[in-house]
Protein backbone atom coordinates (compact mmCIF):
# COMPACT_ATOMS: atom_id res chain seq x y z
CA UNK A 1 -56.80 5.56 -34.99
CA UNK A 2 -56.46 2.42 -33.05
CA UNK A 3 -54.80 1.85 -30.16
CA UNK A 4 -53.74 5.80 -29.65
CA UNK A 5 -52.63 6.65 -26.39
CA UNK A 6 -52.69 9.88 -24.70
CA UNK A 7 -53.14 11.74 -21.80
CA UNK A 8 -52.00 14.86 -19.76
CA UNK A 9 -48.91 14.30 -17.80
CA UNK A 10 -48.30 17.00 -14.91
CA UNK A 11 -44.43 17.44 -13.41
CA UNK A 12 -44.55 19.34 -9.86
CA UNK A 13 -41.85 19.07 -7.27
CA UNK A 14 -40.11 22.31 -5.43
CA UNK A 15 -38.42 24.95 -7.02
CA UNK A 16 -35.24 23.47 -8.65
CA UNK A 17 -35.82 20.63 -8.48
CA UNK A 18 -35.08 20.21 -12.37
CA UNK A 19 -38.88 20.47 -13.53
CA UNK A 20 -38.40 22.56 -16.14
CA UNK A 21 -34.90 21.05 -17.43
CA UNK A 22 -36.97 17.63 -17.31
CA UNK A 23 -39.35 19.12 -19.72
CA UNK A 24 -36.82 20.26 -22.24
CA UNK A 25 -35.10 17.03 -21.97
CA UNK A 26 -38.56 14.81 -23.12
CA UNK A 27 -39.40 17.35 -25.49
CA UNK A 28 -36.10 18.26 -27.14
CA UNK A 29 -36.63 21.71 -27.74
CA UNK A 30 -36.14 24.75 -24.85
CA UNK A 31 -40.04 25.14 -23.93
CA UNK A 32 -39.27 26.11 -20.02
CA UNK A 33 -36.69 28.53 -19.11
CA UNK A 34 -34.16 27.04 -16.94
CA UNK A 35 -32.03 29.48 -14.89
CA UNK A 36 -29.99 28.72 -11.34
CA UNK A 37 -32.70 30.97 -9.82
CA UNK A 38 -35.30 29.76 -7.58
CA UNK A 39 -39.06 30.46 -9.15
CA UNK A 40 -38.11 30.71 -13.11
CA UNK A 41 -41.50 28.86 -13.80
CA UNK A 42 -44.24 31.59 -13.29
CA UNK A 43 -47.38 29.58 -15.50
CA UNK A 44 -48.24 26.57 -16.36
CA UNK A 45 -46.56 25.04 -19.23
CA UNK A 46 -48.02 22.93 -21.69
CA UNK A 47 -45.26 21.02 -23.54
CA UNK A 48 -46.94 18.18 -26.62
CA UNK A 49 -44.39 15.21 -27.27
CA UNK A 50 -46.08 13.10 -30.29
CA UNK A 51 -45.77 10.23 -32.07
CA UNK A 52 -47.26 8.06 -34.58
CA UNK A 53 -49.60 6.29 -31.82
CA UNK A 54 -49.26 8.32 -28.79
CA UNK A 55 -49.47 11.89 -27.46
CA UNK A 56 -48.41 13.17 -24.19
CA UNK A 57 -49.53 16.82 -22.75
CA UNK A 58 -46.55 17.83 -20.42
CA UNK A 59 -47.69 20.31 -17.47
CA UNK A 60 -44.59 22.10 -15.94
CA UNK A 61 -46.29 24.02 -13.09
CA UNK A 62 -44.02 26.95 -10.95
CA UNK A 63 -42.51 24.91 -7.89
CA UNK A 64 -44.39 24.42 -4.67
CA UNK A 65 -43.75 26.95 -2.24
CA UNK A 66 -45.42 28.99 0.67
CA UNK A 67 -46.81 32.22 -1.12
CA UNK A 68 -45.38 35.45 -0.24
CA UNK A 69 -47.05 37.75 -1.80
CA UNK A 70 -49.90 38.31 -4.18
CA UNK A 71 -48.20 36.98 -7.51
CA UNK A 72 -46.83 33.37 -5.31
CA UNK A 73 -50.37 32.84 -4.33
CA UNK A 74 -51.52 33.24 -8.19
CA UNK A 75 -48.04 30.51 -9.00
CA UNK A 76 -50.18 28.51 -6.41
CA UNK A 77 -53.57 28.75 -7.83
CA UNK A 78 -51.63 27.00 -10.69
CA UNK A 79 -49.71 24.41 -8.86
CA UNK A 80 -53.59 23.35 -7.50
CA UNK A 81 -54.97 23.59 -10.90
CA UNK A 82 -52.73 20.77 -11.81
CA UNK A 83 -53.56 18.26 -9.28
CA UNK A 84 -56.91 18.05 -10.94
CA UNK A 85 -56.44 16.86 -14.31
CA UNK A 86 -53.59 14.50 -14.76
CA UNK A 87 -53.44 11.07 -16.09
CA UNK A 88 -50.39 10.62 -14.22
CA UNK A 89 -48.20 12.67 -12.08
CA UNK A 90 -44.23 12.88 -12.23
CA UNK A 91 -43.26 14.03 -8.81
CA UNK A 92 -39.36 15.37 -9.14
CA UNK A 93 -37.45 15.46 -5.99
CA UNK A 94 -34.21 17.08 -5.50
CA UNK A 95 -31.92 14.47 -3.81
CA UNK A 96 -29.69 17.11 -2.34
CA UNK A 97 -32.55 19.04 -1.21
CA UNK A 98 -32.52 18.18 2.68
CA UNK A 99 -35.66 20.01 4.20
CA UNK A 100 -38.92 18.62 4.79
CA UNK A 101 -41.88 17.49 1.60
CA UNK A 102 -44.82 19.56 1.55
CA UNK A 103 -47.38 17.79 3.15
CA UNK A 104 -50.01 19.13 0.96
CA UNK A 105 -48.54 17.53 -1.90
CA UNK A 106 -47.87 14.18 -0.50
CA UNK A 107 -51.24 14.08 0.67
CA UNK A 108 -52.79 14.59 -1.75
CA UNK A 109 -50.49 11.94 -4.46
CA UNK A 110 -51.06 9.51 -1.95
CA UNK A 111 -54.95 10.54 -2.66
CA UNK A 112 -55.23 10.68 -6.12
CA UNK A 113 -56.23 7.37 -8.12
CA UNK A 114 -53.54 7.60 -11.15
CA UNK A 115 -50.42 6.75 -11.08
CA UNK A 116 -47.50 8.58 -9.15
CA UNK A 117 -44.00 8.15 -10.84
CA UNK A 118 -41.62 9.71 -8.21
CA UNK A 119 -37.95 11.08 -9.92
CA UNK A 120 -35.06 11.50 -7.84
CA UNK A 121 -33.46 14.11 -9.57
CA UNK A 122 -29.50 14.92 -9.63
CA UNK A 123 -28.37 11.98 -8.66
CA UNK A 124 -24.65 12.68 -10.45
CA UNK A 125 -24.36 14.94 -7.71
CA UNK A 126 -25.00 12.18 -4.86
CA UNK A 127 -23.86 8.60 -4.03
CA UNK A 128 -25.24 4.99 -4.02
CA UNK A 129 -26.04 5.10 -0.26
CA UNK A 130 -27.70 8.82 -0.50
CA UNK A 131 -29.73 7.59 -3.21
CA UNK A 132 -30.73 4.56 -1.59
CA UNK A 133 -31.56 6.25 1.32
CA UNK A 134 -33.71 9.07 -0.58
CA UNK A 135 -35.56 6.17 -2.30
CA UNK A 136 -36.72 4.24 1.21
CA UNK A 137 -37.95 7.25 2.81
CA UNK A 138 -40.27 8.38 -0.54
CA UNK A 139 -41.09 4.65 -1.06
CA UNK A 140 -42.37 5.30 3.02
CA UNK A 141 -44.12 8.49 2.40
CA UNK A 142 -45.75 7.22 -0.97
CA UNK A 143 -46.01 3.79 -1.36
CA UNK A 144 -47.71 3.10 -4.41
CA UNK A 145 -45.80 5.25 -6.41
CA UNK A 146 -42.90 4.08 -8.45
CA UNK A 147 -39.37 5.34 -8.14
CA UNK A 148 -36.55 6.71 -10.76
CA UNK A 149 -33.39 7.79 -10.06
CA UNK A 150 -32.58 10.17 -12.80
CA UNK A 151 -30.61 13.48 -13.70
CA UNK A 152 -32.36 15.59 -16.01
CA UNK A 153 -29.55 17.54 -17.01
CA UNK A 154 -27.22 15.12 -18.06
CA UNK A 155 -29.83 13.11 -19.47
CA UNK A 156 -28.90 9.84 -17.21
CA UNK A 157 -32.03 7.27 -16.97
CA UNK A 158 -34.83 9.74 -18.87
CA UNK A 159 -34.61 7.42 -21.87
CA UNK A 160 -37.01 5.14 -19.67
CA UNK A 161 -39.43 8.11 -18.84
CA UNK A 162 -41.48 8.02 -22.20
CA UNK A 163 -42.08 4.46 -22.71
CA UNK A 164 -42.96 4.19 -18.64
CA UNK A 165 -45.29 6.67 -19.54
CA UNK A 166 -47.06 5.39 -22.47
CA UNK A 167 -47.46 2.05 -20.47
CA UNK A 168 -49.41 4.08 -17.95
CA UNK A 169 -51.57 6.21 -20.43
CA UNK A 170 -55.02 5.89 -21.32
CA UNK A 171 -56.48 4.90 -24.72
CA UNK A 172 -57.37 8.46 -26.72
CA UNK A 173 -57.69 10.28 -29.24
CA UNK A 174 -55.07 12.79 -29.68
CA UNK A 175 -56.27 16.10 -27.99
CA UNK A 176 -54.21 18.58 -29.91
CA UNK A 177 -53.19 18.38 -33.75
CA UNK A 178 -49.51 16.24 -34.14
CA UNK A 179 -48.35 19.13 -35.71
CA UNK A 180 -48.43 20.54 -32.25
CA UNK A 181 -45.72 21.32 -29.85
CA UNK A 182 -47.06 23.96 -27.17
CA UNK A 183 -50.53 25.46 -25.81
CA UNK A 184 -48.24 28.82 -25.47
CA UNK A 185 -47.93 31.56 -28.35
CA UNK A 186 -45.14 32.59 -29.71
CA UNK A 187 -45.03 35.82 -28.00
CA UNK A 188 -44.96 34.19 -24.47
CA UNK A 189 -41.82 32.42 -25.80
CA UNK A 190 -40.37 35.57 -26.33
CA UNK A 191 -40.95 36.86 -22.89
CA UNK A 192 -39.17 33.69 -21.38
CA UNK A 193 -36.14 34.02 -23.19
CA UNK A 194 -36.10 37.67 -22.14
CA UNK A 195 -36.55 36.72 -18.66
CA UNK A 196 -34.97 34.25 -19.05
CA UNK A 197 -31.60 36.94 -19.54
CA UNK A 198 -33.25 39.04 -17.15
CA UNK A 199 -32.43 36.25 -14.40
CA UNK A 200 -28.99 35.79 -15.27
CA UNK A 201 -28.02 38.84 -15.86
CA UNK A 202 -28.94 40.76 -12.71
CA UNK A 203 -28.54 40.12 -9.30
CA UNK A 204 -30.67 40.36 -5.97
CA UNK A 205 -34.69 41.11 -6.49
CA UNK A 206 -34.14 42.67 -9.92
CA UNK A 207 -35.58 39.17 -11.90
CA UNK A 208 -38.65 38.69 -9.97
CA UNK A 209 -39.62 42.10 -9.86
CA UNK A 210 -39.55 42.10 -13.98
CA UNK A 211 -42.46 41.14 -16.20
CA UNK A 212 -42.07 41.07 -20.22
CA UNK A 213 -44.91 41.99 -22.55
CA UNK A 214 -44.43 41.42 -26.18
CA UNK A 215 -46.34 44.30 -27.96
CA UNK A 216 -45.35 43.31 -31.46
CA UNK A 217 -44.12 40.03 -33.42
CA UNK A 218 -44.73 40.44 -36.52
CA UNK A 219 -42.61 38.50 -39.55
CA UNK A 220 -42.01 40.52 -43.02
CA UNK A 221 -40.35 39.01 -45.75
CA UNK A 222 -38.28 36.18 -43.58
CA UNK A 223 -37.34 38.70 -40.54
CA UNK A 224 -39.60 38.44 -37.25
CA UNK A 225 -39.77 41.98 -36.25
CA UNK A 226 -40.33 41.88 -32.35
CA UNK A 227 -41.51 44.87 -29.48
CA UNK A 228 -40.95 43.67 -25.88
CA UNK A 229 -41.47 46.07 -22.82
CA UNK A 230 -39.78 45.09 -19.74
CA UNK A 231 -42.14 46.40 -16.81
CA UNK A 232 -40.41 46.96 -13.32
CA UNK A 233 -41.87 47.91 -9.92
CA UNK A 234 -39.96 51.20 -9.45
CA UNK A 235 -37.67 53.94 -11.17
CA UNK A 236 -34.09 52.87 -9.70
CA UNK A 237 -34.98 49.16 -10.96
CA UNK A 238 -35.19 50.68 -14.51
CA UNK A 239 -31.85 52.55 -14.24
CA UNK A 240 -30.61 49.34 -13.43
CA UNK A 241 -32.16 47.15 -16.20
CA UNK A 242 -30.68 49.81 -18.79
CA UNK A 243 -27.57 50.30 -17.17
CA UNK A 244 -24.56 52.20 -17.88
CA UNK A 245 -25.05 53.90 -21.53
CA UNK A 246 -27.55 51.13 -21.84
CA UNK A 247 -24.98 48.19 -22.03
CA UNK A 248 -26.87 46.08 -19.87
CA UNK A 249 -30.14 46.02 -21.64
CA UNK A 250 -28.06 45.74 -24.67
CA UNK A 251 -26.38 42.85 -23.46
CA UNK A 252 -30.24 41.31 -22.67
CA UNK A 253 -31.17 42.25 -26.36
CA UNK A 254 -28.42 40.03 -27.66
CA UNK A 255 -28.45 37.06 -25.63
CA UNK A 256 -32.36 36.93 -26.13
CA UNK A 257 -32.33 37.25 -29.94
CA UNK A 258 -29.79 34.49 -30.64
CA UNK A 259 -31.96 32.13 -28.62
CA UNK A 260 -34.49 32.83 -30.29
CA UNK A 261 -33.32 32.47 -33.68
CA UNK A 262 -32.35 29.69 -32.61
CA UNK A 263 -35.97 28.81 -31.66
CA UNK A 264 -38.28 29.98 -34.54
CA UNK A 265 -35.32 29.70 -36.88
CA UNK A 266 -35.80 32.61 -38.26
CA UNK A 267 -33.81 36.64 -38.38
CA UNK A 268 -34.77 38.67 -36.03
CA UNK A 269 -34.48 42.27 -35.24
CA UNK A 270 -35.64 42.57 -31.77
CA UNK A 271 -36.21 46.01 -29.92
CA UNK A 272 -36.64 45.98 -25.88
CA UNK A 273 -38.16 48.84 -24.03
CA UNK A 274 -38.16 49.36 -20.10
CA UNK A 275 -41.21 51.15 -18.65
CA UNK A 276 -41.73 51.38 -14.43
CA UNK A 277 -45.47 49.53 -13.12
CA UNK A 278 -45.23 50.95 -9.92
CA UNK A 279 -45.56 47.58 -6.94
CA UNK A 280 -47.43 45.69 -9.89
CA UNK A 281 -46.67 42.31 -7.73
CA UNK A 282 -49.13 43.28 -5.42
CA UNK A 283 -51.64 44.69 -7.32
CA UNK A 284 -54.42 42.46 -8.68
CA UNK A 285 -55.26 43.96 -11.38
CA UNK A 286 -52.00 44.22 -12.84
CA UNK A 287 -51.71 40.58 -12.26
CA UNK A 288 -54.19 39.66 -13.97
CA UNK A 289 -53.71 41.84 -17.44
CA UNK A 290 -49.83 39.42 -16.65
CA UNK A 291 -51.91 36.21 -17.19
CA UNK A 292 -51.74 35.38 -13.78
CA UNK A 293 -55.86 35.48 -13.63
């Protein structure tokens, strides 16, 4: 295949700063749960955008934050992983986010020898003089990178992400079959959209003391028949999940299953259990059988 271009591309930025929305918007399908919530990214991401003569590996990584607790530092681990590999890096910065960078990560872009393409995300929610503003100071803190003004959720300006990118790519071989759309199986797509209700369903430290396991996806005769266990850290946490004659878990049950017919484009007939892990956020072991190594 001559002249084939591809290469990994890795998005990091903060929490909300419109990563994951950024993602679904090159890739046109729902790959990354996008909630209001700060932290909805827990792994790394691999989304595949193809075409005839190029292929681009998307990297949505958790946002950058200081860890917490045991599972943050393992979101970390992943965040570092991902400032290893990349052909190029899309940086996404929040415009209406006010506090400080993280010096770690400007550091180490201003480091790195590929190219840096820096998004200012959200700018429908800003002015001219904001954005112009926002632009000098990153075009101060990282001066060879190059600089979009964009809003991933209204789709303003990403038209010009893809063919940016393919300028800046490498000659290769593709690295995964065309056919290709994720590194993820479907099961871990069936977590997210569970999780995905999870988060805007319930308030307070309910979400991010949840983890989904999908025990059985199975399809039989055009139905996917799917098993998910919701895991919480304690017994009051699983009242709440199920809620009042169970409405609220029903209510989970629903919303997930019409994404996700939506999704595979399938039936489905999807049946959600809630079991307690007792603290399982700061137990290593735990972690790990979660993926989070």
């Amino acid at each position: 295949m001559s002249n084939h271009k591809a290469g990994f591309v890795n998005i990091v930025g903060k929490p909300n700063a419109g990563k994951s929305t950024l993602l679904n918007q090159l890739m046109g399908e729902k790959l990354a749960i996008v909630t209001q919530k700060a932290q909805t990214t827990r792994h790394r991401i691999f989304g595949i955008y193809n075409e005839d003569d190029l292929q681009i590996v998307f990297s949505d990584t958790p946002g950058v934050l200081d860890p917490k607790y045991g599972l943050q530092e393992k979101m970390m681990d992943f965040v570092k992983d991902s400032l290893q590999d990349a052909d190029v890096f899309l940086f996404i910065v929040d415009i209406l986010d006010k506090t400080e960078p993280f010096e770690f990560l400007v550091d180490k872009l201003n480091k790195i020898p590929v190219p840096v393409l820096i998004l200012i995300n959200k700018i429908d929610e800003s002015n001219q003089e904001e954005l112009e503003k926002t632009m000098e100071a990153w075009h101060e803190r990282i001066p060879k990178a190059e600089i979009l003004p964009i809003s991933a959720l209204k789709g303003f300006n990403t038209h010009v992400i893809l063919p940016k990118l393919k300028s800046l790519l490498p000659e290769n071989p593709p690295y995964y079959d065309k056919d290709q759309f994720t590194d993820k199986p479907e099961r871990f797509f069936v977590n997210e959209a569970i999780r995905e209700k999870i988060l805007l369903n319930y308030e307070k430290e309910i979400p991010y003391s949840v983890e989904v396991v999908t025990e059985l996806f199975k399809e039989k005769e055009g139905i996917i028949f799917i098993d998910s266990i919701i895991y919480v850290e304690r017994d009051t946490q699983k009242g709440i999940i199920i809620g009042h004659k169970g409405d609220a878990i029903k209510k989970v049950g629903t919303q997930a299953r019409l994404d996700l017919e939506k999704f595979f484009g399938k039936k489905i007939h999807l049946n959600l259990f809630v079991k307690v892990k007792k603290d399982w956020r700061k137990n290593d072991r735990d972690l790990k059988n979660f993926g989070y190594r």
